[in-house]
Protein backbone atom coordinates (compact mmCIF):
# COMPACT_ATOMS: atom_id res chain seq x y z
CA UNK A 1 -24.23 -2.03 14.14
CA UNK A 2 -22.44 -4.85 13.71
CA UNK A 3 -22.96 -8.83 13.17
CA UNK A 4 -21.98 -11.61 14.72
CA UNK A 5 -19.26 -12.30 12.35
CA UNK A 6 -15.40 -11.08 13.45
CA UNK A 7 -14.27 -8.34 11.41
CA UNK A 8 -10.36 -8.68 11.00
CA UNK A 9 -8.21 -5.74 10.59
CA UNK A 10 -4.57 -5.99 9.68
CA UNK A 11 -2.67 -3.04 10.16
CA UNK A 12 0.65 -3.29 9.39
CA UNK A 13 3.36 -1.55 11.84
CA UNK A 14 1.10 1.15 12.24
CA UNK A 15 1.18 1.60 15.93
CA UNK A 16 -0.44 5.43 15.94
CA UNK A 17 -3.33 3.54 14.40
CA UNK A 18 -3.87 0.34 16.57
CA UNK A 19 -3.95 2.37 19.49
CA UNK A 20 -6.62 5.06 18.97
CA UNK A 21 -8.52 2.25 16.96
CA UNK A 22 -8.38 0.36 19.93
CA UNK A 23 -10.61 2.82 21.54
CA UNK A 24 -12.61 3.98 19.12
CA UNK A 25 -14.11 -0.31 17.92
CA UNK A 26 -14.65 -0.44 21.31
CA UNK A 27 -17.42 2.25 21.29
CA UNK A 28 -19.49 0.64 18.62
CA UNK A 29 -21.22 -2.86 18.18
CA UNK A 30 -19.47 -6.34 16.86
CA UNK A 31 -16.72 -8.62 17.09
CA UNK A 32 -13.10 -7.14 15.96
CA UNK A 33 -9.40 -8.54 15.82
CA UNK A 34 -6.84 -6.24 15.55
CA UNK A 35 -3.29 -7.62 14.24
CA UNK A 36 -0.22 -6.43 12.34
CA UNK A 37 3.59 -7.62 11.87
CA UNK A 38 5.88 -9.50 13.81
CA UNK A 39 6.92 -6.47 14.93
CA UNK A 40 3.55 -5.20 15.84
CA UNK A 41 2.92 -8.72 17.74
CA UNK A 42 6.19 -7.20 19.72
CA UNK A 43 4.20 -3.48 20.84
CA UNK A 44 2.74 -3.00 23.73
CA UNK A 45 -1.07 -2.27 24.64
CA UNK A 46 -2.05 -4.01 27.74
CA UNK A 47 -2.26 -0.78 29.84
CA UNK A 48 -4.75 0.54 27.14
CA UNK A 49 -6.17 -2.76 27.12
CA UNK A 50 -7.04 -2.59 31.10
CA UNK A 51 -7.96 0.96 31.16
CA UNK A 52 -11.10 0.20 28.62
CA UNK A 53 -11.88 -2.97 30.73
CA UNK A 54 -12.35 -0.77 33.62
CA UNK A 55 -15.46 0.83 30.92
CA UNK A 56 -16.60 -3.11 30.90
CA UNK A 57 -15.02 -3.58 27.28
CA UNK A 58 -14.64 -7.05 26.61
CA UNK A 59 -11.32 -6.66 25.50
CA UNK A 60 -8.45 -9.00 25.68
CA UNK A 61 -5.02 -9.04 23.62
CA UNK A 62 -2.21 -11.70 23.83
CA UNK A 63 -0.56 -13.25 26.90
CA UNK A 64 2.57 -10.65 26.37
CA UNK A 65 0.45 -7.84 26.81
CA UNK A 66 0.31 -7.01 22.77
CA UNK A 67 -1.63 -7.09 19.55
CA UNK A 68 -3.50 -9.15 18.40
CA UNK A 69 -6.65 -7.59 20.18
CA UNK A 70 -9.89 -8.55 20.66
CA UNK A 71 -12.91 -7.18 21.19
CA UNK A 72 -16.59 -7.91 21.60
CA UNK A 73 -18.09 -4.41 21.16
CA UNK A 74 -21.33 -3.11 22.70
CA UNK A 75 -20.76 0.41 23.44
CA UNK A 76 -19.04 2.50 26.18
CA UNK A 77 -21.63 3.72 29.01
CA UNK A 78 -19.35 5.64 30.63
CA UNK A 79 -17.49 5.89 34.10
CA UNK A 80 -14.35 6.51 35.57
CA UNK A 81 -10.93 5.21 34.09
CA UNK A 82 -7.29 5.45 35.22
CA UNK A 83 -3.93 5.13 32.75
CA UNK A 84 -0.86 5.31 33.70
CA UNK A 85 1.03 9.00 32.31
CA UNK A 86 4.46 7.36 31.71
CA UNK A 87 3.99 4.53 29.02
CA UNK A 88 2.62 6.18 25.94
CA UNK A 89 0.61 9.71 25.76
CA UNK A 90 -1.20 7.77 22.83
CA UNK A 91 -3.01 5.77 25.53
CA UNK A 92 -4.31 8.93 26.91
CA UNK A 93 -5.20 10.10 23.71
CA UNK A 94 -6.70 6.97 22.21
CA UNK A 95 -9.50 6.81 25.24
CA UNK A 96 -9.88 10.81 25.15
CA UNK A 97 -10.33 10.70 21.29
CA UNK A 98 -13.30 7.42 22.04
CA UNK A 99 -14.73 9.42 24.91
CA UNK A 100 -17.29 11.45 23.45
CA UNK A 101 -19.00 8.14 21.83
CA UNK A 102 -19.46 7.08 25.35
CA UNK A 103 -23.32 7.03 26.28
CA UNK A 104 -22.34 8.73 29.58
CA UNK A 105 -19.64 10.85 31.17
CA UNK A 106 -16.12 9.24 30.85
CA UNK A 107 -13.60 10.24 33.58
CA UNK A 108 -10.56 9.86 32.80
CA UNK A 109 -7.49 10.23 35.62
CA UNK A 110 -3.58 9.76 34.96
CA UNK A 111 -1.68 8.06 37.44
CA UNK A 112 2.18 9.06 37.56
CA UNK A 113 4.29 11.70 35.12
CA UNK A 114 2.25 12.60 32.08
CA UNK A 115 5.03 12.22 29.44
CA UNK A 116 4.83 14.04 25.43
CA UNK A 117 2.10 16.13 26.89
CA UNK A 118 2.22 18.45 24.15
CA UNK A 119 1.09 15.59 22.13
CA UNK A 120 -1.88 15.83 24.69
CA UNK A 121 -3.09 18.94 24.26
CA UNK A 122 -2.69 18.76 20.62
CA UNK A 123 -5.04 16.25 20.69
CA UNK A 124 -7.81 18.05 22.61
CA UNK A 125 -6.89 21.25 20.42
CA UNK A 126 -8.08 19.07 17.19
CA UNK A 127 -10.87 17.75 19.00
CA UNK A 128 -12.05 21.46 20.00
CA UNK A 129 -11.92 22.14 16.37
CA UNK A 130 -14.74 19.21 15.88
CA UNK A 131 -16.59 20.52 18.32
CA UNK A 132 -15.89 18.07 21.19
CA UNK A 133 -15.30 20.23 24.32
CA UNK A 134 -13.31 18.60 26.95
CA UNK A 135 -13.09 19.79 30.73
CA UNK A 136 -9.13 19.36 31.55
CA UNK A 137 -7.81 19.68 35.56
CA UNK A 138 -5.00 22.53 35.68
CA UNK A 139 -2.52 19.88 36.46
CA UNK A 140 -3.99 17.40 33.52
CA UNK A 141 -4.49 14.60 36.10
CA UNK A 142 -8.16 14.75 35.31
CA UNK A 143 -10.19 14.77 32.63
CA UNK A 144 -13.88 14.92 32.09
CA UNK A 145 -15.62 13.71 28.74
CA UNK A 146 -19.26 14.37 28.55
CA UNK A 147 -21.19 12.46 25.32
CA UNK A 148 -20.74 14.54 22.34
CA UNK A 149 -21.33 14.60 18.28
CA UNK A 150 -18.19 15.10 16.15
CA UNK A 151 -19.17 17.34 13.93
CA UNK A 152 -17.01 18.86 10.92
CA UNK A 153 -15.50 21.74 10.47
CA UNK A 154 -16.24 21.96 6.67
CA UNK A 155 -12.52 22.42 5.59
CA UNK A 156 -9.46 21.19 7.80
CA UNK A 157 -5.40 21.75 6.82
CA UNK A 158 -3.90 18.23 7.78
CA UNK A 159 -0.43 19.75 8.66
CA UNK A 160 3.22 17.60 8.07
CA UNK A 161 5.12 16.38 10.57
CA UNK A 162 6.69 19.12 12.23
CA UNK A 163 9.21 16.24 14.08
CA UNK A 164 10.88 15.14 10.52
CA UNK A 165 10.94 19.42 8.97
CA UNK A 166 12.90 19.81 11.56
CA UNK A 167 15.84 18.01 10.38
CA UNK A 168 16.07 20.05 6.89
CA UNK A 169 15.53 23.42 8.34
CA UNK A 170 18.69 22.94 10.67
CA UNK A 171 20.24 21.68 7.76
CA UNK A 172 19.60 25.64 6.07
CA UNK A 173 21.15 27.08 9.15
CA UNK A 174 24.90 24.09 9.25
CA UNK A 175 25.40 24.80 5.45
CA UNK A 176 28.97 26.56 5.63
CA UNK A 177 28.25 28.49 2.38
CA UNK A 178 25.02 29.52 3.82
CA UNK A 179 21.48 27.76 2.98
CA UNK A 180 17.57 28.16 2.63
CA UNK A 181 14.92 25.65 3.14
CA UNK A 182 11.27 25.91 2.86
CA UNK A 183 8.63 23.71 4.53
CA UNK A 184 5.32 23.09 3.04
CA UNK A 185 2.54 21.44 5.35
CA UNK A 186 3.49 23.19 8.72
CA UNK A 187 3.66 26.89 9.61
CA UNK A 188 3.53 29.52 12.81
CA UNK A 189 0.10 28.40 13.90
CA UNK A 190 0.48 24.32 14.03
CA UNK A 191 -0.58 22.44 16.77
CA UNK A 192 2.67 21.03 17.20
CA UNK A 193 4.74 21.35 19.75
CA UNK A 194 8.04 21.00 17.57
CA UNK A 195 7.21 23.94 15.08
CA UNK A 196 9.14 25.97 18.28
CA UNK A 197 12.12 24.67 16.75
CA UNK A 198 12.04 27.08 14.81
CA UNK A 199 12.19 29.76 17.17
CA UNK A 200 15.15 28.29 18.82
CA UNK A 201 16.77 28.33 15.46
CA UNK A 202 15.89 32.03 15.16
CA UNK A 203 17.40 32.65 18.52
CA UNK A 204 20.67 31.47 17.17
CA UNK A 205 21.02 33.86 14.25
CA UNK A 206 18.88 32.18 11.41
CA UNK A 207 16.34 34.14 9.40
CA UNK A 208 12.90 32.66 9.75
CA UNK A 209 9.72 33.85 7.35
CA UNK A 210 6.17 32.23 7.48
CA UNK A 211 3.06 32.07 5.17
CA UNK A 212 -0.27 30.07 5.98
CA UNK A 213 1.21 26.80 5.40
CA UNK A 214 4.98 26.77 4.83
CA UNK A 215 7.81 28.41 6.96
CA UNK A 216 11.38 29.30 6.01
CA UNK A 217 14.57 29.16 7.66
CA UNK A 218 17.97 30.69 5.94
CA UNK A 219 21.20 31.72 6.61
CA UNK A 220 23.81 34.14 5.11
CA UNK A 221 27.42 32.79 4.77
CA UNK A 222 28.61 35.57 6.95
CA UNK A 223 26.34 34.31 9.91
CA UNK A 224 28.23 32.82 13.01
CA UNK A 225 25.07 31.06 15.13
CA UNK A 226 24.88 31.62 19.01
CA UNK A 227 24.46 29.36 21.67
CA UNK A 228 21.16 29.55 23.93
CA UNK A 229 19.70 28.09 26.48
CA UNK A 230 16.76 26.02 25.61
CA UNK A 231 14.86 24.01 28.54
């Protein structure tokens, strides 16, 4: 538990972390401000913002709708939210991720297109493997939290970002002479939707190997690459 006395965190540009932060301070006890760059000052958060007043957060962030943020913490009870589905999946995930810490069942419903869903499910796949279980609506429109213990999973792989590898392992397959490139940090079984990159690369003509935490994507000079269809 907290004090009375404001905690300040400064965090940069870091937008991936202000958001599920967000969430997560807002479970606990105390008084927190949460601030960053000029540019950060510029990022919005107001829908995630409103969605955790609807939990009766006392939560508040600037006039514009971004950082800073404040918030007087005294737990989560639980309840039924809404966010929207086209402004940032990280909403989504910030208020699934704080869910569990809720003292009762947290509802959570997305209003309009559900965008970077893979993101989504990516996030309940890593919070399966801490044994949070979460119960998900076919459509993902709906999803039910029920109050949970992380617990740890002893030893965890913390893969790369299967986004950026992809630039270097296309540049194996445009080499005119030919290339190879090997990616440590992501392989066949990553939680990321982008590893399938990959297997559109393979699908042109590229020859694609994997180990446990690397994969590697070559091709001979003699190699003309096909077009495909991807959707």
């Amino acid at each position: 538990h907290g004090t009375s006395a404001e905690r300040r965190l400064f965090l940069g540009n870091a937008g991936t972390a202000m958001r599920p932060l967000t969430a997560a301070l807002a479970t606990g006890f105390g008084s927190f401000v949460l601030d960053g760059t000029q540019r950060m000052q510029e990022r919005p958060i107001q829908d995630l913002v409103d969605a955790l007043r609807e939990l009766n957060v006392d939560i508040r962030c600037s006039a514009t709708g971004c950082p800073p943020v404040h918030i007087n913490a005294r737990g989560i009870a639980g309840g039924d939210v809404t966010i929207a589905g086209n402004i940032s999946s990280q909403y989504l995930s910030a208020l699934l991720m704080a869910a569990p810490l809720a003292a009762g069942t947290v509802t959570i419903r997305v209003k309009g297109h559900l965008m970077s869903a893979p993101y989504v499910r990516m996030t309940l796949r890593l919070m399966q493997r801490f044994g949070v279980h979460v119960a998900v609506s076919g459509d993902m429109r709906e999803f039910v939290v029920s109050p949970s213990t992380y617990q740890s999973p002893g030893r965890i792989f913390v893969e790369g970002d299967a986004s950026s590898a992809s630039y270097f392992l296309a540049g194996a397959v445009l080499c005119p002479a030919g290339g190879r490139v090997t990616v440590h940090g992501v392989s066949r079984g990553s939680m990321q939707g982008d590893v399938r990159f990959v297997e559109i690369l393979q699908k042109m003509g590229a020859s694609v190997s994997y180990d446990d935490v690397a994969m590697t994507v070559s091709r001979d000079a003699g190699v003309i690459l096909q077009g495909v269809d991807e959707d």
